[in-house]
N, C-alpha and C. Protein backbone atom coordinates (compact mmCIF):
# COMPACT_ATOMS: atom_id res chain seq x y z
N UNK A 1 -6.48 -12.80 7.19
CA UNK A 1 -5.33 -11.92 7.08
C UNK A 1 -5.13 -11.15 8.37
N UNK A 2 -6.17 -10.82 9.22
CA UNK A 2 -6.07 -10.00 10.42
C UNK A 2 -6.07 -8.85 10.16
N UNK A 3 -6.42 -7.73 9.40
CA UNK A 3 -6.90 -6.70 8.82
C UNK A 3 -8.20 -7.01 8.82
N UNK A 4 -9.40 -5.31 9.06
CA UNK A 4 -10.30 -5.43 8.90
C UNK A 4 -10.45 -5.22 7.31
N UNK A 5 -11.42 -5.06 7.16
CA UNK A 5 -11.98 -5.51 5.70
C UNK A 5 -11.56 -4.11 5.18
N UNK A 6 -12.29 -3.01 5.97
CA UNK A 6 -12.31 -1.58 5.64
C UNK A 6 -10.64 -1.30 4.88
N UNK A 7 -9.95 -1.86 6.52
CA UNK A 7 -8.76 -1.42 5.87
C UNK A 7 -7.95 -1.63 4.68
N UNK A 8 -8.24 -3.05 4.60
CA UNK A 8 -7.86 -3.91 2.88
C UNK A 8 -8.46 -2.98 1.83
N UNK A 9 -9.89 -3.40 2.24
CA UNK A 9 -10.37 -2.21 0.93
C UNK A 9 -9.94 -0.49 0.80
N UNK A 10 -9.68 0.23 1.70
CA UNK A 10 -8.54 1.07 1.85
C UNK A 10 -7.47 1.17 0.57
N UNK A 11 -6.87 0.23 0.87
CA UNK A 11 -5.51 0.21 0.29
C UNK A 11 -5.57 -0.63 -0.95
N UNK A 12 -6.33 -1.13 -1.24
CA UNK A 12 -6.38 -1.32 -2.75
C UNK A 12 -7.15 -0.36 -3.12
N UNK A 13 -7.86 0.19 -2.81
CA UNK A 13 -8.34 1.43 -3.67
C UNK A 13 -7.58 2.69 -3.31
N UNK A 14 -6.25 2.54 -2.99
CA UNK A 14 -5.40 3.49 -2.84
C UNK A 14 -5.46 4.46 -1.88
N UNK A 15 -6.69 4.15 -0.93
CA UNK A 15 -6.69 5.42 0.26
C UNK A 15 -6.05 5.71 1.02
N UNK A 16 -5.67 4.26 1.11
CA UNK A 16 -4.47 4.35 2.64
C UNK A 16 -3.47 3.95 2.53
N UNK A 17 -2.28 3.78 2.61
CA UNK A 17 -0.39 3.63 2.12
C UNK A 17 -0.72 2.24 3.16
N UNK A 18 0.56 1.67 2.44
CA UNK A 18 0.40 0.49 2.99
C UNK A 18 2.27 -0.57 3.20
N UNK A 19 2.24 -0.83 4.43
CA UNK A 19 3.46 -0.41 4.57
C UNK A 19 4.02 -2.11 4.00
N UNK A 20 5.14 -2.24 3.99
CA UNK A 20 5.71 -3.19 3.12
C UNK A 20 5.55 -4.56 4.15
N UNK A 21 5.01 -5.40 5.23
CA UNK A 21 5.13 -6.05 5.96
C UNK A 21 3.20 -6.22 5.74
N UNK A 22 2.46 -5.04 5.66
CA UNK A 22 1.43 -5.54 4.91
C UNK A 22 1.11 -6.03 3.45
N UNK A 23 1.71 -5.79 2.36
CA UNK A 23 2.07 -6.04 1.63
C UNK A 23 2.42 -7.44 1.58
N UNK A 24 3.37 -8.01 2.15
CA UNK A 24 3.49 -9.10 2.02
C UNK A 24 2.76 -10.25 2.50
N UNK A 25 1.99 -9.67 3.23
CA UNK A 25 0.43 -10.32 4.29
C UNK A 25 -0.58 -10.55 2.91
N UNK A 26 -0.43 -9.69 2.36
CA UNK A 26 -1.19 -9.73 0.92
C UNK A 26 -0.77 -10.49 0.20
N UNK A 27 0.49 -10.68 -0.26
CA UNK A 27 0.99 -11.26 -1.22
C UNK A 27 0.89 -12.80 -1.01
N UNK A 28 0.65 -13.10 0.91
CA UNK A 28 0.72 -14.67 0.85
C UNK A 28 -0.74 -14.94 0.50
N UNK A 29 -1.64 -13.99 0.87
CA UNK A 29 -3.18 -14.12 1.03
C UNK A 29 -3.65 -13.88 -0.51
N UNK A 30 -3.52 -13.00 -0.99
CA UNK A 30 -3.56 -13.17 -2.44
C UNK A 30 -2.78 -13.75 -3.72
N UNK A 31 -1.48 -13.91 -3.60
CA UNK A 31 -0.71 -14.40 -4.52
C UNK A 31 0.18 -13.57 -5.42
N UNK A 32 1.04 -13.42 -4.78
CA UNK A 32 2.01 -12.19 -6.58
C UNK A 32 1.91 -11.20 -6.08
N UNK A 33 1.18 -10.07 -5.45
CA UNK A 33 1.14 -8.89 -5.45
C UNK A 33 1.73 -8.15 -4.70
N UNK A 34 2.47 -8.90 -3.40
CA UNK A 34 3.27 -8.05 -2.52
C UNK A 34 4.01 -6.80 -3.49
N UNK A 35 5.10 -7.09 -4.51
CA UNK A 35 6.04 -6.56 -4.25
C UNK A 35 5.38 -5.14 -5.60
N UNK A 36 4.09 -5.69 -6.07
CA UNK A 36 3.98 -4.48 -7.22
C UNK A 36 3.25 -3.68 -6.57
N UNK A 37 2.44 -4.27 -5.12
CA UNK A 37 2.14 -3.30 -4.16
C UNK A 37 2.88 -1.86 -3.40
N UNK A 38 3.93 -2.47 -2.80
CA UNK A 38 5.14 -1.93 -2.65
C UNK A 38 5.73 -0.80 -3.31
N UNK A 39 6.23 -1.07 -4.70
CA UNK A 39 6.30 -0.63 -5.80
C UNK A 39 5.07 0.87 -5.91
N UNK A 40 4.37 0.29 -6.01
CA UNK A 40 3.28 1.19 -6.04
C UNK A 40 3.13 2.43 -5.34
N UNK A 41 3.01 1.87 -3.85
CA UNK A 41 3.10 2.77 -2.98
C UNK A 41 4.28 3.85 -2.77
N UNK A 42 5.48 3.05 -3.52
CA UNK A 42 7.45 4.04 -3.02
C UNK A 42 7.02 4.76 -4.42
N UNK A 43 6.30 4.49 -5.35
CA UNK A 43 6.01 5.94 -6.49
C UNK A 43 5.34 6.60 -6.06
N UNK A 44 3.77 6.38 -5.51
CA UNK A 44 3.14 7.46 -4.82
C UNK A 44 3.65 8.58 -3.70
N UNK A 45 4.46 8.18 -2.82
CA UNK A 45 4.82 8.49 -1.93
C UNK A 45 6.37 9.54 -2.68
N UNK A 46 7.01 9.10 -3.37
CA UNK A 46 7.98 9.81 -4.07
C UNK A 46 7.24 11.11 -4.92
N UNK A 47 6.00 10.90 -5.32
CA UNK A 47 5.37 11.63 -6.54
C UNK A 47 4.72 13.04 -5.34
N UNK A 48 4.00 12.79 -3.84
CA UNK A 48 3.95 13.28 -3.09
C UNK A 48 5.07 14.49 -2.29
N UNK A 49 6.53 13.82 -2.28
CA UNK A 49 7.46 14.18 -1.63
C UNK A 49 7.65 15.16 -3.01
N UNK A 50 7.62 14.85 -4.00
CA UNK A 50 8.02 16.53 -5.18
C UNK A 50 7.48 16.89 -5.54
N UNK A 51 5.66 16.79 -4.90
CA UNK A 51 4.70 18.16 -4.98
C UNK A 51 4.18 18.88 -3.72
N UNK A 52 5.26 18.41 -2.79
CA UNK A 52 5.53 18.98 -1.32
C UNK A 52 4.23 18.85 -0.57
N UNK A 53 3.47 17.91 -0.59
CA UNK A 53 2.49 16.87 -0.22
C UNK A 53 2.90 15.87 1.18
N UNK A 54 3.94 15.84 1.31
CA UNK A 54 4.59 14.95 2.01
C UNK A 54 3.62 14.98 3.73
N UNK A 55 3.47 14.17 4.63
CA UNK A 55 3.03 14.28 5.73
C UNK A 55 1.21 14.72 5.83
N UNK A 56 0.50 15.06 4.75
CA UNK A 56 -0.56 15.41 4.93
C UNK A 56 -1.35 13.96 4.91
């Protein structure tokens, strides 16, 4: 995939946001999951922005 390992494991365990062009690096490398990745991340990031979390 060209990601280190750290970073994969990162972002499936939700540490690190993960931007939609990785996501789809995933989705060819794993199968299906790009877009509930995605998904995932534009709720977190929304749920952040209206507990004024945003940028930290």
């Amino acid at each position: 995939m060209g990601r280190p390992v750290k970073t994969v494991n990162e972002i499936v365990r939700g540490r690190k946001s993960i931007a939609a062009e990785a996501a789809l690096q995933l989705e060819r490398e794993l199968g299906g999951v790009g877009a509930v990745l995605v998904n995932t991340q534009a709720r977190h990031d929304t749920a952040r922005c209206a507990r004024g979390e945003a940028g930290h």
